[in-house]
N, C-alpha and C. Protein backbone atom coordinates (compact mmCIF):
# COMPACT_ATOMS: atom_id res chain seq x y z
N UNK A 1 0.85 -1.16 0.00
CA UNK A 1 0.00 0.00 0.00
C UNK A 1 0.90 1.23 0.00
N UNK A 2 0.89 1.79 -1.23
CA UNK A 2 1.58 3.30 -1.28
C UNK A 2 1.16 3.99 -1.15
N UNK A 3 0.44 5.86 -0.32
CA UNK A 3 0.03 6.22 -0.42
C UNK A 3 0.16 7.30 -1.49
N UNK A 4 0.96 7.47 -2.44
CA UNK A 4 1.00 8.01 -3.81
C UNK A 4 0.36 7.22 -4.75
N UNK A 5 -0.01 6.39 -4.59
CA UNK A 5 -1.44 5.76 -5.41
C UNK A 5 -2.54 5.78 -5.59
N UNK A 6 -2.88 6.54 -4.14
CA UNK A 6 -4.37 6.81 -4.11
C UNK A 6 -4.28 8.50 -4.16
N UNK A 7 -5.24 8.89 -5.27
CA UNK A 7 -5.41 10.50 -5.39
C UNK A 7 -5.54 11.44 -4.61
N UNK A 8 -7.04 10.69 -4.29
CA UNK A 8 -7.97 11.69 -3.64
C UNK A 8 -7.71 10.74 -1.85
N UNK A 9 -8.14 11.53 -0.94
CA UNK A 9 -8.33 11.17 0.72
C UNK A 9 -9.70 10.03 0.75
N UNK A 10 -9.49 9.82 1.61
CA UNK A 10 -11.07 8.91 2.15
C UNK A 10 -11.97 9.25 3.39
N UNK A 11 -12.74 8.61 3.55
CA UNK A 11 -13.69 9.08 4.87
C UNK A 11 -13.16 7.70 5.94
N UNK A 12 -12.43 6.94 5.53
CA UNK A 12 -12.42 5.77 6.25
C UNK A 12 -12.00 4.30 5.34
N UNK A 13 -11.25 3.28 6.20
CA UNK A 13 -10.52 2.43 5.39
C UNK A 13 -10.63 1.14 6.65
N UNK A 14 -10.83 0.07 5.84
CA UNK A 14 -11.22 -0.95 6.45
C UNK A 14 -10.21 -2.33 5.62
N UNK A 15 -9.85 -3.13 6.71
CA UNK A 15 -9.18 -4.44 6.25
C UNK A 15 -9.88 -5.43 7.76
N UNK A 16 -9.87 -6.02 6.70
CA UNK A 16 -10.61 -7.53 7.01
C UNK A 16 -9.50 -8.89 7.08
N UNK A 17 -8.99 -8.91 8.63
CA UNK A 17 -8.17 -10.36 8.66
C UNK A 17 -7.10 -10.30 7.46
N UNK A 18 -6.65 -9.42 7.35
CA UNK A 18 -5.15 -9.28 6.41
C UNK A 18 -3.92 -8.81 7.08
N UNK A 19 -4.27 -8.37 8.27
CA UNK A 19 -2.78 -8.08 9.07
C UNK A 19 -2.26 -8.94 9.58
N UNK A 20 -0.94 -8.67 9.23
CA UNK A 20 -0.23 -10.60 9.77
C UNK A 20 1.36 -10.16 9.61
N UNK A 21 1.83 -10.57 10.59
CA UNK A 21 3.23 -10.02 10.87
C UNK A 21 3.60 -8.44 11.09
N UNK A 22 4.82 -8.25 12.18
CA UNK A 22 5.04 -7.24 12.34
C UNK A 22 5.04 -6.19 11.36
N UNK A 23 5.78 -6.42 10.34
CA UNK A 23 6.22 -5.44 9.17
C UNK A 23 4.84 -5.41 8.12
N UNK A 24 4.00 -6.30 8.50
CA UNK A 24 2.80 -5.63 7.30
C UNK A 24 2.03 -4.88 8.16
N UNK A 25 1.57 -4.81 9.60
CA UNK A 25 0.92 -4.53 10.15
C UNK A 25 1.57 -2.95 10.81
N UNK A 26 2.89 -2.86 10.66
CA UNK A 26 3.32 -1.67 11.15
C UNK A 26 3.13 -0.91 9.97
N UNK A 27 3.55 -1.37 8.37
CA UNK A 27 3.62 -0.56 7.25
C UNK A 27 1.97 -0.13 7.39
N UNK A 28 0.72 -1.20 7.05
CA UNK A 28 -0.41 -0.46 7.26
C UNK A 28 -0.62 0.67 7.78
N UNK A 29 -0.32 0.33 9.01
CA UNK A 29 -0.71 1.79 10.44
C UNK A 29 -0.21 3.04 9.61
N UNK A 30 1.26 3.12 9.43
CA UNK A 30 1.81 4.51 9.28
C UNK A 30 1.19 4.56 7.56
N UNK A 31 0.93 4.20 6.46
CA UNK A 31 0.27 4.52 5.55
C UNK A 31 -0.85 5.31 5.78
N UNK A 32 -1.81 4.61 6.32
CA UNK A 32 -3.54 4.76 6.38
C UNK A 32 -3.69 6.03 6.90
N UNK A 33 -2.97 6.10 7.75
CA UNK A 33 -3.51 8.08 8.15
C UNK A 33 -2.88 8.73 7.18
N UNK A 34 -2.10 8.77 6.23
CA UNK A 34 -1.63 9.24 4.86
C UNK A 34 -2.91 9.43 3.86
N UNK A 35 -3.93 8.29 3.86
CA UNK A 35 -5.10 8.72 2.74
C UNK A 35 -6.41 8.95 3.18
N UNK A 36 -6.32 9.04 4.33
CA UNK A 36 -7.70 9.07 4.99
C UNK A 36 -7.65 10.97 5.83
N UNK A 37 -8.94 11.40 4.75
CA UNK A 37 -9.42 12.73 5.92
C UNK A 37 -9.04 13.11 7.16
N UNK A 38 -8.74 14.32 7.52
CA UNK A 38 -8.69 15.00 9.08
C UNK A 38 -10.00 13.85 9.45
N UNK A 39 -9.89 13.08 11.03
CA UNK A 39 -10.85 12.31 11.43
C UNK A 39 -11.72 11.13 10.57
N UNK A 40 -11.01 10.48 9.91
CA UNK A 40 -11.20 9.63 8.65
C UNK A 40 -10.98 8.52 9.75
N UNK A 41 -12.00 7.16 9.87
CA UNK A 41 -12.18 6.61 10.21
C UNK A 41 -11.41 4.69 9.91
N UNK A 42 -10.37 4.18 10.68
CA UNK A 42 -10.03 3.18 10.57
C UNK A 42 -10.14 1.82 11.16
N UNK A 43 -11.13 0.68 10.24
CA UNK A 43 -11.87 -0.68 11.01
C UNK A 43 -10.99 -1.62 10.63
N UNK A 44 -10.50 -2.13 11.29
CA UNK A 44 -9.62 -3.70 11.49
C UNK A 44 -10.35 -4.41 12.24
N UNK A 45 -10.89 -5.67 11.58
CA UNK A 45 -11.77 -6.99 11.73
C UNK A 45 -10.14 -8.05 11.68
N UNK A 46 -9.94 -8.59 13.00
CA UNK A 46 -9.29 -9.51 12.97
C UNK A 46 -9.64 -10.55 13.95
N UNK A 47 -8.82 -12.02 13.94
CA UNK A 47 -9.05 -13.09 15.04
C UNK A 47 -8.70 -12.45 16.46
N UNK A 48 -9.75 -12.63 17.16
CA UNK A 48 -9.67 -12.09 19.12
C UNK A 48 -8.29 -13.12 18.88
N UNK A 49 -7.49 -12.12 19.83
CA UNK A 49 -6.41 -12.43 20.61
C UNK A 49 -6.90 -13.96 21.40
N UNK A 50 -7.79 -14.36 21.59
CA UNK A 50 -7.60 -15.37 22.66
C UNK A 50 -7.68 -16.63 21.89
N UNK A 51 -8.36 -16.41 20.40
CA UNK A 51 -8.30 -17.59 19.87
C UNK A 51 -6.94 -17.89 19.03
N UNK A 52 -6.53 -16.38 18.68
CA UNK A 52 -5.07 -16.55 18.31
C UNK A 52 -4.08 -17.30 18.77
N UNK A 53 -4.16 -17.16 20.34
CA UNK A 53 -2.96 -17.60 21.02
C UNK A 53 -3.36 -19.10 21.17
N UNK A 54 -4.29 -19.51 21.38
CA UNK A 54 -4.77 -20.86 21.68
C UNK A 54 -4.07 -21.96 20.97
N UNK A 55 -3.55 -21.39 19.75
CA UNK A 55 -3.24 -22.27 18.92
C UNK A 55 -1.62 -21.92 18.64
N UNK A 56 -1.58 -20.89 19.59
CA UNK A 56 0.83 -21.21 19.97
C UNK A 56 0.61 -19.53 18.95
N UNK A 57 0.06 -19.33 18.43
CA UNK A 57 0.10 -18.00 17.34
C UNK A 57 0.32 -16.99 18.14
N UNK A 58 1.45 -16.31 18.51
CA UNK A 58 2.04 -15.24 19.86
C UNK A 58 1.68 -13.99 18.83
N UNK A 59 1.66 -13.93 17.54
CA UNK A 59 1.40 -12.45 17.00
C UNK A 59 0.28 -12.19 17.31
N UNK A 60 0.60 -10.38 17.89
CA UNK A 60 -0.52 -10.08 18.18
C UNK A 60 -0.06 -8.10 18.17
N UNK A 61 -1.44 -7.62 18.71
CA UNK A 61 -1.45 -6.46 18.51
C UNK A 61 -0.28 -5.83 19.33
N UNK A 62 0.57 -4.64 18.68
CA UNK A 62 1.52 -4.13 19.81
C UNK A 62 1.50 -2.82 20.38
N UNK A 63 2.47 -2.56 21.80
CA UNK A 63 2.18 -1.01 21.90
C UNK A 63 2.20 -0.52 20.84
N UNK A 64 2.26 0.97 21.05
CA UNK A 64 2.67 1.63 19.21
C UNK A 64 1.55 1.66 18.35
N UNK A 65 0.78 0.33 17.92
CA UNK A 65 0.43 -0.28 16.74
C UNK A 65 -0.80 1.37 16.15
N UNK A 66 -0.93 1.66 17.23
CA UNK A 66 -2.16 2.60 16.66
C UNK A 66 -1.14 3.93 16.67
N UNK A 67 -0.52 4.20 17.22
CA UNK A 67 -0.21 5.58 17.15
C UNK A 67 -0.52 6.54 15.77
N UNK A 68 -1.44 7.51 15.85
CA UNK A 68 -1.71 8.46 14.78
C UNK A 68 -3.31 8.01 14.31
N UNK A 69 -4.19 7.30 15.82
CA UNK A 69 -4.87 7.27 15.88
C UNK A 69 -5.72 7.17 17.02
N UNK A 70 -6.62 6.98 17.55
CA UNK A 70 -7.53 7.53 18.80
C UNK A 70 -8.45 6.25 19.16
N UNK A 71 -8.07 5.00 19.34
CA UNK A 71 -9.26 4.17 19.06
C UNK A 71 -10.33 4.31 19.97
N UNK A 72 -11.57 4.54 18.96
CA UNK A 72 -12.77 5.06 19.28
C UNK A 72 -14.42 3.87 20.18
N UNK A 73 -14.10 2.32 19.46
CA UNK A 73 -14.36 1.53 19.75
C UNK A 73 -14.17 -0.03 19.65
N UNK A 74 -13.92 -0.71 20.72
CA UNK A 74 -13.70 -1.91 20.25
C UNK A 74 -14.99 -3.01 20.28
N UNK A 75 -14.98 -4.24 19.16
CA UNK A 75 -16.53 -5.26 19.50
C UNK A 75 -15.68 -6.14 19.30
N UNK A 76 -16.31 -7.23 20.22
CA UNK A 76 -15.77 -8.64 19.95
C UNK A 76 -17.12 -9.69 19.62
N UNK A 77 -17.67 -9.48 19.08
CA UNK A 77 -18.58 -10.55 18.20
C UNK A 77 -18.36 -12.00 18.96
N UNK A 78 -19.43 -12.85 19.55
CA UNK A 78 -19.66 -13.81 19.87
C UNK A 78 -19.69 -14.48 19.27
N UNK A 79 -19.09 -16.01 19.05
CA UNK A 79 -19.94 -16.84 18.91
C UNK A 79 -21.20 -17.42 19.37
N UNK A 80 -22.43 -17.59 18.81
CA UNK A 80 -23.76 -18.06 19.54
C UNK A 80 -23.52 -19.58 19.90
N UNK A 81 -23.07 -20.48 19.18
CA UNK A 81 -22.70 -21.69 19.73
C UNK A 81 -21.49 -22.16 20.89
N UNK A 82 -20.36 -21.29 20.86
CA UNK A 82 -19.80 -21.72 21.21
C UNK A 82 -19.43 -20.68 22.85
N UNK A 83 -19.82 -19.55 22.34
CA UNK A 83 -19.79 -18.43 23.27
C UNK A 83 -18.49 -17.49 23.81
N UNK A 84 -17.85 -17.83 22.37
CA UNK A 84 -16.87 -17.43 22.48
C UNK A 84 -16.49 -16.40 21.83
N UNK A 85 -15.51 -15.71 22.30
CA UNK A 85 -15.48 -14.66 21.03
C UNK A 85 -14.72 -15.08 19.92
N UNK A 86 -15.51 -14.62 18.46
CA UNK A 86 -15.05 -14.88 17.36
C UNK A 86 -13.99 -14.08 16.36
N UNK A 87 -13.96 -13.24 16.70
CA UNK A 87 -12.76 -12.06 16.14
C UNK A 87 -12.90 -10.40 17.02
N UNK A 88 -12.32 -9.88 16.43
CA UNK A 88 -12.37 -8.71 17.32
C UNK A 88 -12.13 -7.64 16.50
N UNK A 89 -13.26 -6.39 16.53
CA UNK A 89 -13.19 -4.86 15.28
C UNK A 89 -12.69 -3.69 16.23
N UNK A 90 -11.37 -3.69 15.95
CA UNK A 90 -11.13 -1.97 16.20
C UNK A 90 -11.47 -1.24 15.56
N UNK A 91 -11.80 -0.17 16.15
CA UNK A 91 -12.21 0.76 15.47
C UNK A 91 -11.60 2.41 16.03
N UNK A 92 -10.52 2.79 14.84
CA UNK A 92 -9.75 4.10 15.59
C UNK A 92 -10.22 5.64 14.47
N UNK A 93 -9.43 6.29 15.29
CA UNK A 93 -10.06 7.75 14.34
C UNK A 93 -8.73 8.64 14.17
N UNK A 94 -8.83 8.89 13.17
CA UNK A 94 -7.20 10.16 12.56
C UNK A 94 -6.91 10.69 14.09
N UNK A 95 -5.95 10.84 14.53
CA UNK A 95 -5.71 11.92 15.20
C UNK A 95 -5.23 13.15 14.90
């Protein structure tokens, strides 16, 4: 993701379960406030931390990871069968 690729700004930018490893997940962060509006809105849908680790998978979110953003809300979506949580949506805002 370059941000000299995209023209115009956005109102908000969303990835879905694509962050994975330090270096893609740090390059994201510092991009995205590059194309997104004063207060342009950023949703990351990924696996809850608890099911991550369950399975030895230690990557996970780090200090830092948001800086140059404000996170505004977090959901962790249930599972109805199992009652567990099924992934987890941050949700941060430009600072």
């Amino acid at each position: 993701m370059a941000p000299h690729r995209f023209p115009v700004r956005y109102d908000a930018a969303v990835r879905n379960f694509s962050l994975l490893g330090k270096e893609s997940v740090e390059h994201v962060f510092k991009v995205t406030p590059q194309i997104l509006n004063p207060g342009g809105i950023f949703i990351v849908q990924t696996l809850h931390p608890e099911e991550n680790t369950r399975d030895g998978n230690a990557d996970q979110w780090r200090e830092g990871t948001w800086d140059g953003f404000t996170i505004i809300d977090t959901l962790e979506p249930v599972n109805p069968r199992t009652q567990k949580a099924a992934s987890m949506m941050l949700i941060g805002q430009t600072s």
